[in-house]
C-alpha atoms as a PDB file:
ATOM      1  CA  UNK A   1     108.044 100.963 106.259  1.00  0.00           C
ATOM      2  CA  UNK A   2     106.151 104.180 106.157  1.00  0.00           C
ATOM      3  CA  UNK A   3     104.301 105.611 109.190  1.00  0.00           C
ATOM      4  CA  UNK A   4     101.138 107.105 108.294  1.00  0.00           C
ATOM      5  CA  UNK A   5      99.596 108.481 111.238  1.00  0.00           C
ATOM      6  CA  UNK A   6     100.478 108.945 115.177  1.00  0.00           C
ATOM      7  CA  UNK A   7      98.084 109.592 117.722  1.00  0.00           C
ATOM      8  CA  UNK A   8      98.774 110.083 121.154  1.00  0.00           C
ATOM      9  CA  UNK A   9      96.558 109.257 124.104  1.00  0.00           C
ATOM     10  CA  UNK A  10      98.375 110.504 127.590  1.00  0.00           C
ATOM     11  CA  UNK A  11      95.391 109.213 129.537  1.00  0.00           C
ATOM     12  CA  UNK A  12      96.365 105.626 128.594  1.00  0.00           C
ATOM     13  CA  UNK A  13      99.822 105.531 128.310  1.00  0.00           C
ATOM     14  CA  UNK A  14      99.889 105.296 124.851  1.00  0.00           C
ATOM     15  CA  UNK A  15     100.719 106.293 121.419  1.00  0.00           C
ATOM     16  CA  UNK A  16      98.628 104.387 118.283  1.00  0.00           C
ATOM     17  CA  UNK A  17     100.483 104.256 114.769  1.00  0.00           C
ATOM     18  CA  UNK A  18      99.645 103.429 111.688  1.00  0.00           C
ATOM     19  CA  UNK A  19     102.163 101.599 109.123  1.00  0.00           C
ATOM     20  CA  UNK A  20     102.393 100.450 105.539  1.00  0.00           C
ATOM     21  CA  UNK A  21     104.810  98.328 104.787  1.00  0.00           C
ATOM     22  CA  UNK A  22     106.147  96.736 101.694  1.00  0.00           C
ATOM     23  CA  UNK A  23     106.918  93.532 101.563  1.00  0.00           C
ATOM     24  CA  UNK A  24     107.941  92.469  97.524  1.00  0.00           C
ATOM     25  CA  UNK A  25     108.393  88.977  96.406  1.00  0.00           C
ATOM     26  CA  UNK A  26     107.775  87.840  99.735  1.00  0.00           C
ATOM     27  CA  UNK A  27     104.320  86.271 101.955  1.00  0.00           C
ATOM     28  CA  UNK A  28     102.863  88.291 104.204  1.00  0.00           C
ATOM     29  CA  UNK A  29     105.292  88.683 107.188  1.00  0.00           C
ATOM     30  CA  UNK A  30     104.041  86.938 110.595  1.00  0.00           C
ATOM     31  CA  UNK A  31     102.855  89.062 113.476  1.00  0.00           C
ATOM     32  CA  UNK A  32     106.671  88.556 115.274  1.00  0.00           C
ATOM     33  CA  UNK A  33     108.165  89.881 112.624  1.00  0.00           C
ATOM     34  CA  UNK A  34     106.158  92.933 111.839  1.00  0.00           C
ATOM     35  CA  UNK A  35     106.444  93.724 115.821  1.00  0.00           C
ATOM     36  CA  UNK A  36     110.363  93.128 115.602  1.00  0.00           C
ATOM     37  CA  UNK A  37     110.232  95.755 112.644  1.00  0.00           C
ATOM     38  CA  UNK A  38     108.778  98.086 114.473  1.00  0.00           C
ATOM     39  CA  UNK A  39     110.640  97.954 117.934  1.00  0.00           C
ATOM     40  CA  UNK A  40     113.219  98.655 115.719  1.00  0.00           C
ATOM     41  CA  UNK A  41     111.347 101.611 113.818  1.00  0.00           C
ATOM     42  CA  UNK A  42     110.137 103.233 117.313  1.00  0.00           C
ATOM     43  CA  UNK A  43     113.298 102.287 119.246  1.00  0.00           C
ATOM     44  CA  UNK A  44     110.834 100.325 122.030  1.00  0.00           C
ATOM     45  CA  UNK A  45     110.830  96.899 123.326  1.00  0.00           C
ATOM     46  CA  UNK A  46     108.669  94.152 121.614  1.00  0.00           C
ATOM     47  CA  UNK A  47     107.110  93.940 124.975  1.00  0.00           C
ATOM     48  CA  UNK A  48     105.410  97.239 124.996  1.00  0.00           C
ATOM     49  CA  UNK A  49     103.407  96.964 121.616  1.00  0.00           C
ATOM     50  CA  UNK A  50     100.289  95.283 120.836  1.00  0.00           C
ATOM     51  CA  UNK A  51      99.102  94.618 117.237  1.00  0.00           C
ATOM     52  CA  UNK A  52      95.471  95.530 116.701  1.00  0.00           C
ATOM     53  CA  UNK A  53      95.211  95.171 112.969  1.00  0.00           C
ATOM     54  CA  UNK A  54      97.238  93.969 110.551  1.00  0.00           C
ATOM     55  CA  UNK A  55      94.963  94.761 106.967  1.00  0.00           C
ATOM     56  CA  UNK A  56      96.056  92.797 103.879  1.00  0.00           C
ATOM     57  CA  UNK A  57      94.627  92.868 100.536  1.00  0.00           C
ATOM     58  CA  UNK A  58      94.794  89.913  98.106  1.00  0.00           C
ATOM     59  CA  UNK A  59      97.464  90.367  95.742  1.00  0.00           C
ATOM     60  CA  UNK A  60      99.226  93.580  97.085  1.00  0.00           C
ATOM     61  CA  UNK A  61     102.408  93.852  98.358  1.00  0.00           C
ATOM     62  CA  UNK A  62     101.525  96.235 101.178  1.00  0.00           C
ATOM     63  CA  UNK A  63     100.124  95.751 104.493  1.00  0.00           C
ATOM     64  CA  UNK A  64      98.696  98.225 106.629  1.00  0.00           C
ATOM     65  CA  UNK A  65      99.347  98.119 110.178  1.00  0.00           C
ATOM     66  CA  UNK A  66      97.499  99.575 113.546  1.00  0.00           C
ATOM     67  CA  UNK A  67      99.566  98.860 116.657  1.00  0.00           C
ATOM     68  CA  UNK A  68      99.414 100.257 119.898  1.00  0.00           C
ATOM     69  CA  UNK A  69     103.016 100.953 121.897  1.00  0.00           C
ATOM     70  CA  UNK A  70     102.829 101.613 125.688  1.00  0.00           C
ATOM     71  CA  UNK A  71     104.845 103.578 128.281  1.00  0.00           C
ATOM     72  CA  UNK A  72     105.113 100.184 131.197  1.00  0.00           C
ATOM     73  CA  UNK A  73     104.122  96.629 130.578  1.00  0.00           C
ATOM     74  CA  UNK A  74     101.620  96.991 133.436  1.00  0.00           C
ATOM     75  CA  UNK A  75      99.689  99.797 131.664  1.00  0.00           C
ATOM     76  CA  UNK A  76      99.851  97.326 128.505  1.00  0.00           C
ATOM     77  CA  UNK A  77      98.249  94.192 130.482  1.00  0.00           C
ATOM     78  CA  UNK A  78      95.829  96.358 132.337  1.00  0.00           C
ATOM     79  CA  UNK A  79      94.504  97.432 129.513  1.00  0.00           C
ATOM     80  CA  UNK A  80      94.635  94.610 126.666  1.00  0.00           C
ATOM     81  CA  UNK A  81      91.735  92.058 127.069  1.00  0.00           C
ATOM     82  CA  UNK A  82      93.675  88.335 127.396  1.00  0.00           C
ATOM     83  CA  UNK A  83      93.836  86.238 124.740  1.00  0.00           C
ATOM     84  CA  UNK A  84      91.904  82.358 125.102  1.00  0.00           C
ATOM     85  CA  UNK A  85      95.466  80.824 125.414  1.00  0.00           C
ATOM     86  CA  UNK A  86      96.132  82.799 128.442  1.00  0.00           C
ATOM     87  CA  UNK A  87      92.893  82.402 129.806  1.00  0.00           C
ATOM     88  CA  UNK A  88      93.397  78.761 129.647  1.00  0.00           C
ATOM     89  CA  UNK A  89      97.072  78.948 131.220  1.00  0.00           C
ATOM     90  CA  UNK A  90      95.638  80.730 134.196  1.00  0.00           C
ATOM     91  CA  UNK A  91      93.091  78.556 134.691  1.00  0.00           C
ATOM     92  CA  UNK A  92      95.543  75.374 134.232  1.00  0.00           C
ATOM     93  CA  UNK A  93      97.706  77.334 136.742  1.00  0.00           C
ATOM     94  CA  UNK A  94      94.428  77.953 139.433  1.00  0.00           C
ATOM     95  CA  UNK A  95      94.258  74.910 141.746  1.00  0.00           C
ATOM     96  CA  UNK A  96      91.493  73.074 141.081  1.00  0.00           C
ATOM     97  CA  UNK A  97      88.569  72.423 143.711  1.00  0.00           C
ATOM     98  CA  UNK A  98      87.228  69.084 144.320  1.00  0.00           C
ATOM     99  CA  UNK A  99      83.702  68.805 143.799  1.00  0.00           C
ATOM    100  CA  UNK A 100      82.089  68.931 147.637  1.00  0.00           C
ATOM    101  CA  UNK A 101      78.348  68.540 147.809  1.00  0.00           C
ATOM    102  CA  UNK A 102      77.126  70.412 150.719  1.00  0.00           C
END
């Protein structure tokens, strides 16, 4: 794992970084994984970071990574648009309104 670039941005409460990592005579790790890696790398929880981009190219062993690591959890979810499967869960959640015909 190799960081490439860190940029900080204090008016969102948070720090973007760029990764390559190698990943030799193996498949292209899955999203979990690469975040475990680099809670571990940054010394954050798995919580706080949200993977843009993760940029393969057929054949390589690399993988270049853009993720995005927080201060709170609240400045995370304020700021990260929700994904369909949560939008569904929320709406499962929402009581649902009978149909009334004025």
């Amino acid at each position: 794992m190799k960081k490439i670039k860190e940029t900080n941005f204090p008016l969102l409460n948070r720090t973007e970084f760029i990764y390559e990592i190698d990943h030799p005579n193996q498949p292209t790790p899955k999203r979990e994984a690469i975040k475990r890696q680099l809670a571990a790398e940054l010394k954050t929880s798995e919580e706080l970071i949200n993977l843009n981009k993760v940029i393969t190219s057929f054949g390589s062993t690399k993988i270049k990574v853009i993720a995005e690591v927080y201060k709170t959890k609240d400045d995370l979810e304020k700021l990260i648009k929700k994904t369909k499967k949560q939008k569904q869960e929320k709406k499962q959640e929402a009581p649902k309104e009978e149909g009334k015909l004025k």
